[in-house]
Protein backbone atom coordinates (compact mmCIF):
# COMPACT_ATOMS: atom_id res chain seq x y z
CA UNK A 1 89.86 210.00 146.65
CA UNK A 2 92.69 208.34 145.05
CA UNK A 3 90.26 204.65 144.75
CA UNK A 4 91.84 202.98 141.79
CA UNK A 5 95.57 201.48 141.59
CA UNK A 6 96.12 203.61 138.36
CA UNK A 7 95.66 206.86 140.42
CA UNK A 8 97.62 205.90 143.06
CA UNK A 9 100.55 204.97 140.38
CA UNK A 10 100.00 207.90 138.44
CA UNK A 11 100.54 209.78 142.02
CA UNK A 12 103.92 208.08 143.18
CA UNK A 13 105.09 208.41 139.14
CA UNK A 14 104.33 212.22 139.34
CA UNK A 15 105.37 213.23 142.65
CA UNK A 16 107.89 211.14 143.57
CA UNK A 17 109.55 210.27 140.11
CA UNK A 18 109.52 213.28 138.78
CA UNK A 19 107.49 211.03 135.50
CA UNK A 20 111.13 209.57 134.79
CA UNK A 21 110.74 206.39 133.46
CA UNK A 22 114.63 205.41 134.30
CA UNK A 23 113.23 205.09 137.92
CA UNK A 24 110.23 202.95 137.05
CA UNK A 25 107.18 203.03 134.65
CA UNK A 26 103.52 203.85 135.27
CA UNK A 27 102.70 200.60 134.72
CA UNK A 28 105.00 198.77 137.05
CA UNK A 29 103.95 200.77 139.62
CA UNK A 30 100.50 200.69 138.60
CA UNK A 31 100.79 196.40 138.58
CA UNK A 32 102.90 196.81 142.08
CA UNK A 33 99.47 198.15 143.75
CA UNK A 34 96.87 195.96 142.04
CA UNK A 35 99.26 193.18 143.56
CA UNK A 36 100.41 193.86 147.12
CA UNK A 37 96.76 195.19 148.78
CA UNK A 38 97.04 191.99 150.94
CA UNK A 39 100.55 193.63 153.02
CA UNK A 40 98.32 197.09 153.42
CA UNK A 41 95.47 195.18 154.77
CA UNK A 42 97.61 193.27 157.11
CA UNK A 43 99.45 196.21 158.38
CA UNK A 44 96.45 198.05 159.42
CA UNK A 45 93.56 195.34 159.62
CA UNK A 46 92.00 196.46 156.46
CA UNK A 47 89.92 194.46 154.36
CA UNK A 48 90.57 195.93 150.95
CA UNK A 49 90.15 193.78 148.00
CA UNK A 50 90.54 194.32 144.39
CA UNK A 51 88.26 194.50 141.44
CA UNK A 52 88.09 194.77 137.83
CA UNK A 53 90.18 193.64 135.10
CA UNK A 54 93.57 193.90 136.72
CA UNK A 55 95.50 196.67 134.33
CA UNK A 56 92.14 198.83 132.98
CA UNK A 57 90.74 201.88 134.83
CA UNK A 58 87.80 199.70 135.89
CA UNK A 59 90.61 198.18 138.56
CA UNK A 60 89.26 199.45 141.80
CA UNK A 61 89.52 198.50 145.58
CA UNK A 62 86.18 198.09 147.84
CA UNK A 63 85.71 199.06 150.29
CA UNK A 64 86.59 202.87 148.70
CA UNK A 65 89.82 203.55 149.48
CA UNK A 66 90.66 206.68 151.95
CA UNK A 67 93.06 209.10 152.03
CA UNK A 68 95.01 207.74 154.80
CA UNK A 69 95.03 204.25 153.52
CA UNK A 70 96.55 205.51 150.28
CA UNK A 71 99.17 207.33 151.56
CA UNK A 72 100.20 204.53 153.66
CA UNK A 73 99.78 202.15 150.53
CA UNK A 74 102.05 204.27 148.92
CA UNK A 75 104.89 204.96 151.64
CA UNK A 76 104.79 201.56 151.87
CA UNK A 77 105.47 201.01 148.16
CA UNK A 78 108.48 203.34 148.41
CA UNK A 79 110.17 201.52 150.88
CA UNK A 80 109.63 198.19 148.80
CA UNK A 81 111.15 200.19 145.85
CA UNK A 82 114.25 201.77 147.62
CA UNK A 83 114.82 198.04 149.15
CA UNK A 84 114.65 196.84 145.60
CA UNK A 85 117.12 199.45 144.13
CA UNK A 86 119.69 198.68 147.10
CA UNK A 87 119.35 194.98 146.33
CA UNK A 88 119.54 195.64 142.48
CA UNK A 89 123.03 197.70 142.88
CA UNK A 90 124.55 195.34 145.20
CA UNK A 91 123.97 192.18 142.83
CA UNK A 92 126.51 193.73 140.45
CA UNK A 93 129.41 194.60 142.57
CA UNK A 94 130.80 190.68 142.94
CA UNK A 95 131.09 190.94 139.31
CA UNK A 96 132.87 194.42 138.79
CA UNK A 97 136.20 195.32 138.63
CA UNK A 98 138.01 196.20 141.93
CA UNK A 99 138.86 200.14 141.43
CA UNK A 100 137.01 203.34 142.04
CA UNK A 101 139.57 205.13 140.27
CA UNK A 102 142.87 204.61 137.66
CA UNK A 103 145.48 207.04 136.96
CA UNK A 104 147.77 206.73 134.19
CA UNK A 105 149.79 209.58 133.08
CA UNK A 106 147.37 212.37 132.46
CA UNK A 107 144.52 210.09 131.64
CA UNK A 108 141.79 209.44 134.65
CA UNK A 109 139.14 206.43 134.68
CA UNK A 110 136.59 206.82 137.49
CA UNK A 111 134.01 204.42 137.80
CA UNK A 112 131.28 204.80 140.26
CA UNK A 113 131.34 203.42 143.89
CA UNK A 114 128.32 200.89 143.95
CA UNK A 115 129.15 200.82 147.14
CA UNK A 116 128.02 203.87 148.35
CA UNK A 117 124.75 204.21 145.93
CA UNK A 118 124.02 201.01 147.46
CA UNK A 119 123.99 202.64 151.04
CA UNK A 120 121.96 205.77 149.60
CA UNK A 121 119.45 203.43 148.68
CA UNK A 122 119.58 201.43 151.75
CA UNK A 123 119.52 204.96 154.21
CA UNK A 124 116.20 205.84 151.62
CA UNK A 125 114.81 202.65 152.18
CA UNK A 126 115.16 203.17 156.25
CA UNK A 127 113.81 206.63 155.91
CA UNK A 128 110.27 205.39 153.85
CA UNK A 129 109.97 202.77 156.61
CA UNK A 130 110.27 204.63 159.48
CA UNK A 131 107.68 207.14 157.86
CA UNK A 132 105.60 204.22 157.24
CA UNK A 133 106.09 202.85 160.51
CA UNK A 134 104.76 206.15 162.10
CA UNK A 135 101.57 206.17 159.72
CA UNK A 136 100.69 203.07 160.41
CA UNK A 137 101.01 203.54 164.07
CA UNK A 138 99.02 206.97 164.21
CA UNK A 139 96.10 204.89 161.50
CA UNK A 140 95.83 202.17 164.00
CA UNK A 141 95.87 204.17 167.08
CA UNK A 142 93.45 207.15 166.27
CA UNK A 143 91.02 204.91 163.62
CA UNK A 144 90.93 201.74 166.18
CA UNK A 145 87.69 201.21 167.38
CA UNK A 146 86.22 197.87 169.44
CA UNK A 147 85.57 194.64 167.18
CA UNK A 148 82.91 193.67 170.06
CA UNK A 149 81.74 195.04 173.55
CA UNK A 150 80.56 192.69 175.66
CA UNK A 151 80.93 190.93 179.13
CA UNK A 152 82.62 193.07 181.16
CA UNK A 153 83.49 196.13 178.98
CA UNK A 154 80.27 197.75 179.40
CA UNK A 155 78.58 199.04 183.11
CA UNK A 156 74.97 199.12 182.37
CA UNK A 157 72.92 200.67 185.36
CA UNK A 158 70.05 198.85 186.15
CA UNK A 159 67.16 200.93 184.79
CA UNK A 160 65.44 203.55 186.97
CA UNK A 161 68.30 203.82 189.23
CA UNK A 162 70.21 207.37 188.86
């Protein structure tokens, strides 16, 4: 089970990134785990911590790490990522020229529409959260169990009656 933050990394950077480091490194991803256990913990009333030398393989959360909390941890690192690139694109377009395209003669300039990559990201972004949304529901809902039982929660028969 996927127990250290370099594993989980190496998981998103494989599957999901196709190991292109245009989209993001190992190690950024890697560093984005070790970092952001505190928003998994609060989503699903975990109590996962961190250990280790933050960076090295000896990094490792306790309690061990399941497979349904890792697959949460990482939808939930894809939507932070896709919110990130949608932010990222739209900070350069007050700065950019005002034309998708120029036409002079026989000569053609296109430029790309930040615009619209900036709404790809955005409709990516939606997507990973409402997947996340839906694992987190189904975690809490199936793997909830009572804190405490007491008082009134529990009918005890008095003994020796049937």
């Amino acid at each position: 089970m996927p127990n250290e933050p370099k594993i989980l990394a190496n998981s998103v950077f494989v599957n999901e990134f196709d190991s292109d480091t245009d989209m993001a490194t190992l190690s950024q991803i890697s560093g984005w785990f070790e970092n952001n256990i505190g928003e998994l913990n609060t989503l699903i009333f975990t109590s996962f911590s961190g250990s280790g030398e933050a960076g090295k393989s000896s990094h490792v959360f306790h309690p061990k790490m399941g497979l349904e909390e890792s697959g949460i941890y990482k939808k939930l690192y894809l939507k932070h990522f896709y919110q990130k690139k949608a932010r990222n694109v739209l900070k350069g377009i007050d700065s950019s020229v005002d034309f998708i395209s120029l036409r002079e003669g026989d000569s053609m300039i296109t430029r790309t529409n930040k615009n619209e990559i900036a709404k790809t990201y955005r409709g990516m972004a939606k997507d990973a959260e409402e997947d996340l949304e839906k694992a987190v529901y189904a975690y809490n809902y199936y793997n909830a169990v009572p804190r405490q039982v007491a008082g009134g929660d529990v009918r005890l028969e008095p003994s020796g009656v049937n």
